[in-house]
N, C-alpha and C. Protein backbone atom coordinates (compact mmCIF):
# COMPACT_ATOMS: atom_id res chain seq x y z
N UNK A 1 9.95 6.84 24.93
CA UNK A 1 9.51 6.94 23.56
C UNK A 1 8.00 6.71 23.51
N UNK A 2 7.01 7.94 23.25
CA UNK A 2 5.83 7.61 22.73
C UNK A 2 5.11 7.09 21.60
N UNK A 3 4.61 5.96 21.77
CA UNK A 3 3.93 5.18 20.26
C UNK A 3 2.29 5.92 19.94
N UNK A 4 2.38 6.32 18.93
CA UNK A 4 1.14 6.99 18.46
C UNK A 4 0.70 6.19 17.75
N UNK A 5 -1.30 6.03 17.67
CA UNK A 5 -1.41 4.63 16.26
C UNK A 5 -1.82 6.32 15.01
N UNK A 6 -1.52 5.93 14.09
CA UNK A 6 -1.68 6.53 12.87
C UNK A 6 -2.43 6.02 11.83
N UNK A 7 -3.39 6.54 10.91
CA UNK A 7 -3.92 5.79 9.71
C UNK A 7 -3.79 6.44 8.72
N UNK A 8 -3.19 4.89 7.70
CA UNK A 8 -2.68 5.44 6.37
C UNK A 8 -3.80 6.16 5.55
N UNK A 9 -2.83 7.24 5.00
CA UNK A 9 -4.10 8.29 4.05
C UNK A 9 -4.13 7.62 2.94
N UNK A 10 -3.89 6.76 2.51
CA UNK A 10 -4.02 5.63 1.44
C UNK A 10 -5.37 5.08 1.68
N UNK A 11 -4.58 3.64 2.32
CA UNK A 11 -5.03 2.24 2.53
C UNK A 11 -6.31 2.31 3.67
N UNK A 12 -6.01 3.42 4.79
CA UNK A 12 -6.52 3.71 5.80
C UNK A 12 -6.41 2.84 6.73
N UNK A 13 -5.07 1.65 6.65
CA UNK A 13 -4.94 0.76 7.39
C UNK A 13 -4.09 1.80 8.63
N UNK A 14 -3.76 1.06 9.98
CA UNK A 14 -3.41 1.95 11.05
C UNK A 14 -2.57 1.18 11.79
N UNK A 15 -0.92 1.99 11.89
CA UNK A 15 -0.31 1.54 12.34
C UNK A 15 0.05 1.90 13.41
N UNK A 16 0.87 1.51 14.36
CA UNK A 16 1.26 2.28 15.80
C UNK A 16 2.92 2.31 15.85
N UNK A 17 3.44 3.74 15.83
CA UNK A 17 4.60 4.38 15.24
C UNK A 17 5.14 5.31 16.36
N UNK A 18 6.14 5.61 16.46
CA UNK A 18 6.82 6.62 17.16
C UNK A 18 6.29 8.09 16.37
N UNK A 19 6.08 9.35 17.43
CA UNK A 19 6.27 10.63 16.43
C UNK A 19 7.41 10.61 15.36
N UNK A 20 8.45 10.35 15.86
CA UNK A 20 9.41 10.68 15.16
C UNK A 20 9.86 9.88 13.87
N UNK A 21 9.25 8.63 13.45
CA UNK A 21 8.99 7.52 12.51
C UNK A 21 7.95 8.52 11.70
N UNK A 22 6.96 8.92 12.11
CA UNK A 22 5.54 9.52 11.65
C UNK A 22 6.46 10.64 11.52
N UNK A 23 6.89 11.93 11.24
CA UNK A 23 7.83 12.87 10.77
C UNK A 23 8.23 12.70 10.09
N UNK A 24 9.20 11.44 9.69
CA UNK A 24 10.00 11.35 8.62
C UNK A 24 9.10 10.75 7.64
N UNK A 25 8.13 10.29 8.09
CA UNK A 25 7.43 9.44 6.46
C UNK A 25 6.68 10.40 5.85
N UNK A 26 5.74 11.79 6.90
CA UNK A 26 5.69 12.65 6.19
C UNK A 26 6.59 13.27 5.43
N UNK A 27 7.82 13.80 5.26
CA UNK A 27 8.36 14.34 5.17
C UNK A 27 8.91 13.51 3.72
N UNK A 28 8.83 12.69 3.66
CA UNK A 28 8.87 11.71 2.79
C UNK A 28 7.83 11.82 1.41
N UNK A 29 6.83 11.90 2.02
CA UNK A 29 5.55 11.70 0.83
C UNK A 29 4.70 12.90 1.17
N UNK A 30 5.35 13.85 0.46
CA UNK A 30 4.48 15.35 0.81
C UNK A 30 3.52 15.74 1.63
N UNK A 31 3.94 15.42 3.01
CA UNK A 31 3.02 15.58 4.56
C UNK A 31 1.94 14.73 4.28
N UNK A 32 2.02 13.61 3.70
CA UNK A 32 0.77 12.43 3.98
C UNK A 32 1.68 11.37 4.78
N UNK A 33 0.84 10.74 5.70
CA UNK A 33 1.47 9.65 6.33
C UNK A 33 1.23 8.48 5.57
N UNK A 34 1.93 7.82 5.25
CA UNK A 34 1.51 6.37 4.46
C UNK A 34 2.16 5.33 5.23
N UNK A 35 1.28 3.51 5.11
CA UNK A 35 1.32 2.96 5.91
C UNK A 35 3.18 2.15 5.04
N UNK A 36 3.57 1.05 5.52
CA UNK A 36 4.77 0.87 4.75
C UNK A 36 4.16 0.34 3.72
N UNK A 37 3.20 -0.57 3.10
CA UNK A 37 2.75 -1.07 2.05
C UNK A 37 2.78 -0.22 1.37
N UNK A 38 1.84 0.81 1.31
CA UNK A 38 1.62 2.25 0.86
C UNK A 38 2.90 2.59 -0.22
N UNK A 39 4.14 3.09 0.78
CA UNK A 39 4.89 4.20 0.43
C UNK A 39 5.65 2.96 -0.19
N UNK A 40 5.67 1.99 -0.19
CA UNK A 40 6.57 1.18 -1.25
C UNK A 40 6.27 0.97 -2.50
N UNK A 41 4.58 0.78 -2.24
CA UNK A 41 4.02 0.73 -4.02
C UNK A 41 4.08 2.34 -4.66
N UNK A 42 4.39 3.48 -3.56
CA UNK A 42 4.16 4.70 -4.35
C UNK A 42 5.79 4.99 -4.59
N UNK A 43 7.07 4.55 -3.76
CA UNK A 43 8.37 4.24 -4.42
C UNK A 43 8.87 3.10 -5.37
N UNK A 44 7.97 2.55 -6.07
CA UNK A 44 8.00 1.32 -6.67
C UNK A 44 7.56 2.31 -7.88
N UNK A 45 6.74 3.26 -8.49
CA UNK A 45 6.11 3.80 -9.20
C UNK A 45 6.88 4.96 -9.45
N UNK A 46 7.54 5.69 -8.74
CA UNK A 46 8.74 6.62 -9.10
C UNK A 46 9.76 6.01 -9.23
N UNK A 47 10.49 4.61 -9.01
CA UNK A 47 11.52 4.48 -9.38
C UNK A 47 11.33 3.56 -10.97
N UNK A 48 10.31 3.14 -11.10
CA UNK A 48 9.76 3.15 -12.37
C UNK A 48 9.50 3.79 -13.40
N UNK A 49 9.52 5.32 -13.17
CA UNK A 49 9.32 6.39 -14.41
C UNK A 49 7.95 6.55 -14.70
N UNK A 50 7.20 6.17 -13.51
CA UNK A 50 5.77 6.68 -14.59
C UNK A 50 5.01 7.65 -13.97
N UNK A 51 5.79 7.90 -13.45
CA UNK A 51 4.87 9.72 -13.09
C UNK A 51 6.22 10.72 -13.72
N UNK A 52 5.70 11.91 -13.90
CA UNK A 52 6.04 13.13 -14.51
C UNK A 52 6.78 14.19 -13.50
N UNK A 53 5.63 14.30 -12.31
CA UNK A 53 6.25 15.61 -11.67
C UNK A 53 6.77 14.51 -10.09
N UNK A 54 7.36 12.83 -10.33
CA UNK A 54 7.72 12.45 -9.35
C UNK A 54 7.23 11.79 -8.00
N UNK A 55 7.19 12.50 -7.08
CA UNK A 55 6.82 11.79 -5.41
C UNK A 55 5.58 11.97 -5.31
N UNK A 56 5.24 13.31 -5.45
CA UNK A 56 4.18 13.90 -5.34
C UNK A 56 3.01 13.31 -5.94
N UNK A 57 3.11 13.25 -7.40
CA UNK A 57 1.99 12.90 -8.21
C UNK A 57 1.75 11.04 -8.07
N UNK A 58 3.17 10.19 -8.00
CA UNK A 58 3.09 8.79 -7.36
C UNK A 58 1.79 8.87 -6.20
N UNK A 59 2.03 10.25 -5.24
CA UNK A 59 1.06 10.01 -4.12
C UNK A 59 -0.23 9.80 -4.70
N UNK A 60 -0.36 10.69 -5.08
CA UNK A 60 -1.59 11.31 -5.68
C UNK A 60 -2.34 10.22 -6.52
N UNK A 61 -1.72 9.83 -7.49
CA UNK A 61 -1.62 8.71 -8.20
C UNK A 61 -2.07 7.22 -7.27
N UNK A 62 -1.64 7.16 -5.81
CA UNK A 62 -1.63 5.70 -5.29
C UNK A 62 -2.84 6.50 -4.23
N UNK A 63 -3.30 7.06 -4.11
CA UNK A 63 -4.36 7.26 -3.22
C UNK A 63 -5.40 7.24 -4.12
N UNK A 64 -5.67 7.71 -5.39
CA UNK A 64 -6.63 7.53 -6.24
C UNK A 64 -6.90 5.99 -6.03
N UNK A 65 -5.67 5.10 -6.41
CA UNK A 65 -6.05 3.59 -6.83
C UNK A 65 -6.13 3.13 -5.65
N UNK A 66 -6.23 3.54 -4.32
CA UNK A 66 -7.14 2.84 -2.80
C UNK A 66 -7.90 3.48 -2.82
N UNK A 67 -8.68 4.88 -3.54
CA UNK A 67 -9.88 5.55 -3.31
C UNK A 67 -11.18 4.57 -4.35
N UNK A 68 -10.47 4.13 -5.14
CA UNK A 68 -11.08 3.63 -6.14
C UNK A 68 -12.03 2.07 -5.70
N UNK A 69 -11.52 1.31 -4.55
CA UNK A 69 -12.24 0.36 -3.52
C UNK A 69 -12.98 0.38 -2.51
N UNK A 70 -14.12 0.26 -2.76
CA UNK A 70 -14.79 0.37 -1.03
C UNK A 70 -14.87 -1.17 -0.64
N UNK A 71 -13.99 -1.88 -0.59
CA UNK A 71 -13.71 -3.14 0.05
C UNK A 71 -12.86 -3.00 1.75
N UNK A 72 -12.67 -3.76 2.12
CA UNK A 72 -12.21 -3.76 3.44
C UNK A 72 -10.20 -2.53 2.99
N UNK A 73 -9.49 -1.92 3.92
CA UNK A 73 -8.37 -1.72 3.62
C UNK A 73 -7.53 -2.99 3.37
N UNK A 74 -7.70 -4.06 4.40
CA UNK A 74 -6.47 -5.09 4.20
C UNK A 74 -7.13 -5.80 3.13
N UNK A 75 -8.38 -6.03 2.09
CA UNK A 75 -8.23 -6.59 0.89
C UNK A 75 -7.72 -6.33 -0.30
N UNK A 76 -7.94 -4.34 -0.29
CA UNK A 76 -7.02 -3.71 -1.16
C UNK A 76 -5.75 -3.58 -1.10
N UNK A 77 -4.82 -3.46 0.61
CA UNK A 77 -3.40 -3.37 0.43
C UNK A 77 -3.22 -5.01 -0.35
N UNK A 78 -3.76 -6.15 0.41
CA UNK A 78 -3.23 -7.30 -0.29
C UNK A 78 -3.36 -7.60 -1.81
N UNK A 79 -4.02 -7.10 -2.89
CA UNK A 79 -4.97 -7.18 -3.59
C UNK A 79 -2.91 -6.61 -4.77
N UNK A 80 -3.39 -4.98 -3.97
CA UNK A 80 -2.16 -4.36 -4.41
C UNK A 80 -0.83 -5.08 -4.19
N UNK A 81 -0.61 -5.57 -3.27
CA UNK A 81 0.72 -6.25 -2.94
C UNK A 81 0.90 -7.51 -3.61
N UNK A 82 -0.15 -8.18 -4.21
CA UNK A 82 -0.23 -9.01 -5.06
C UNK A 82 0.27 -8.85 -6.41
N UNK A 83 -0.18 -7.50 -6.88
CA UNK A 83 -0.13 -7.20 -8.71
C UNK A 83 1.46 -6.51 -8.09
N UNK A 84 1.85 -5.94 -7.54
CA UNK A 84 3.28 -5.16 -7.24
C UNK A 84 4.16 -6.14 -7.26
N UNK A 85 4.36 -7.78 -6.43
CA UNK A 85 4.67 -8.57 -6.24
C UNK A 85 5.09 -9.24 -7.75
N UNK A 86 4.29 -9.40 -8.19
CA UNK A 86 3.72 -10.50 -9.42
C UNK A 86 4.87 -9.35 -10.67
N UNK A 87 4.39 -8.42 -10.59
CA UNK A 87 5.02 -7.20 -11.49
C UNK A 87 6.85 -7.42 -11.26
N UNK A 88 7.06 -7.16 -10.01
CA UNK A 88 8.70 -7.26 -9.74
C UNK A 88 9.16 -8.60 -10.25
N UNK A 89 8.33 -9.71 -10.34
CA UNK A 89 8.72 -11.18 -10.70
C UNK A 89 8.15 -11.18 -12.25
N UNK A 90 8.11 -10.61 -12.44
CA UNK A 90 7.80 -10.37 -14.15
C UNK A 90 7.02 -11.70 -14.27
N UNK A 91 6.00 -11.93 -13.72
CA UNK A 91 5.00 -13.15 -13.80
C UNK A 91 3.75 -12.48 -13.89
N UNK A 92 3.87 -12.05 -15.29
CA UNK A 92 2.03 -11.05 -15.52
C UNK A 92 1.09 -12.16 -16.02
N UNK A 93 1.66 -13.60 -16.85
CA UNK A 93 1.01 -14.39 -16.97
C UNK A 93 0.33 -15.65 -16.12
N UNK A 94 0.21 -15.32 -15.34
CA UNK A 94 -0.46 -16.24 -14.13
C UNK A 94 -2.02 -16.83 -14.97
N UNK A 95 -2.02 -18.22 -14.43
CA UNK A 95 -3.98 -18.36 -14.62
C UNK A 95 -4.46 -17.77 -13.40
N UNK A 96 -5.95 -17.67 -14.32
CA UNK A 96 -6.72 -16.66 -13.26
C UNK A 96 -6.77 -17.31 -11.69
N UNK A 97 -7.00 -19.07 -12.10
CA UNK A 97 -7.42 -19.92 -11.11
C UNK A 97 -6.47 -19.73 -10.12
N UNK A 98 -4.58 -19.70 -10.12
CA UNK A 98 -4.06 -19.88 -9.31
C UNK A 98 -3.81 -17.98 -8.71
N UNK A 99 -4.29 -17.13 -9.43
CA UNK A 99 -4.25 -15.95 -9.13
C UNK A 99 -5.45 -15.47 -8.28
N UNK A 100 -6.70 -16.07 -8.34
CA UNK A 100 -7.66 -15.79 -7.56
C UNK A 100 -7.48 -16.79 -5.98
N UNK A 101 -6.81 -18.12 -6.42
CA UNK A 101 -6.34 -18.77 -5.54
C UNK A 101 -5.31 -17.85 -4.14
N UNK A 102 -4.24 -17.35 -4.72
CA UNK A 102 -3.70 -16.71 -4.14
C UNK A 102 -3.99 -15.30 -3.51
N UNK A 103 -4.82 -14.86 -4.05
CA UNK A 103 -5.73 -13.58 -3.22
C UNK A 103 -6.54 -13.98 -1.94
N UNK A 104 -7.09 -14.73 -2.54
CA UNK A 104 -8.22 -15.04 -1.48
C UNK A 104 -7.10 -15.29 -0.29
N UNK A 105 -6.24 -16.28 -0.03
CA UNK A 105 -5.96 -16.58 1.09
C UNK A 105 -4.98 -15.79 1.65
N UNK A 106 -4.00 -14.64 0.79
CA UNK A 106 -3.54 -13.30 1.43
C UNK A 106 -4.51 -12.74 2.15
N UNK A 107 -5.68 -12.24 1.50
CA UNK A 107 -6.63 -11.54 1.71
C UNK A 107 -6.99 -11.98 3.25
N UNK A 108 -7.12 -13.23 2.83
CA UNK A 108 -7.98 -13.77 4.45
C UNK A 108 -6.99 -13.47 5.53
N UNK A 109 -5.85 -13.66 5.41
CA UNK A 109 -4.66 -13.96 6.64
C UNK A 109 -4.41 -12.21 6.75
N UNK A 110 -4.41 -10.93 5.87
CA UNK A 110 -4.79 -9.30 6.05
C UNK A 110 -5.42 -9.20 6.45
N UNK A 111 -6.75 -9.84 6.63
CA UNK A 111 -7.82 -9.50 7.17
C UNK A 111 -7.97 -10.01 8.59
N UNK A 112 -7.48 -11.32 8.16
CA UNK A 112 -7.52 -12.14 10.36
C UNK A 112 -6.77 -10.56 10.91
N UNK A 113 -5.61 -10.40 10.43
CA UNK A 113 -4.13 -9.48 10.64
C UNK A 113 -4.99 -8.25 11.60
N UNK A 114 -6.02 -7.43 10.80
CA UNK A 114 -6.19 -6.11 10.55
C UNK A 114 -7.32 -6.37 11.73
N UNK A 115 -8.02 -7.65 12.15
CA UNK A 115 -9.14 -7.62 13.31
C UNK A 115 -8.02 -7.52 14.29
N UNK A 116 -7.27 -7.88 14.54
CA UNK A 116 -6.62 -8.27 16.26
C UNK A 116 -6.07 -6.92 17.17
């Protein structure tokens, strides 16, 4: 079995995958490879109802909102995995203090993650 590394057309974070893992996720999200963070916040958003024409436009839709950062990739996937997180726990009212609290040190431990 050959491991290929791949980078998400999102996040642009880069994972190392079998071809045949990398096939099906295209095949998945209209021939873009997405990393798993990725394709969960863009199936988190279609099974939500808020796109129109579905998979497609979710993509389209979740690559805009990582195009929209020129910060490191692992501050934006964490950043995102934070408000996605917070959203499924219906905890939109957080203080800022313990919400900036909690970024920062995702952020840091994505980021140790994403050097090694």
């Amino acid at each position: 079995m050959e491991i290929e590394s791949v980078q998400c057309e999102c996040c642009e974070l880069k994972e190392d995958c079998t071809q045949e893992y990398i096939s099906e996720v295209k095949a998945k999200f209209d021939g873009k490879w997405l990393c798993g963070l990725c394709s969960e916040a863009v199936r988190d958003e279609v099974s939500r109802g808020k796109t129109q024409s579905g998979m497609e436009e979710a993509v389209r839709a979740h690559m805009s909102f990582c195009g929209k950062f020129n910060s490191n990739p692992a501050v934006r996937v964490a950043d995102g995995m934070r408000q996605m997180l917070r959203r499924r726990s219906g905890d939109l009212s957080s203080s800022k203090s313990s919400s900036k609290k909690y970024s920062r040190s995702a952020t840091t431990k994505l980021y140790q993650l994403s050097k090694k």
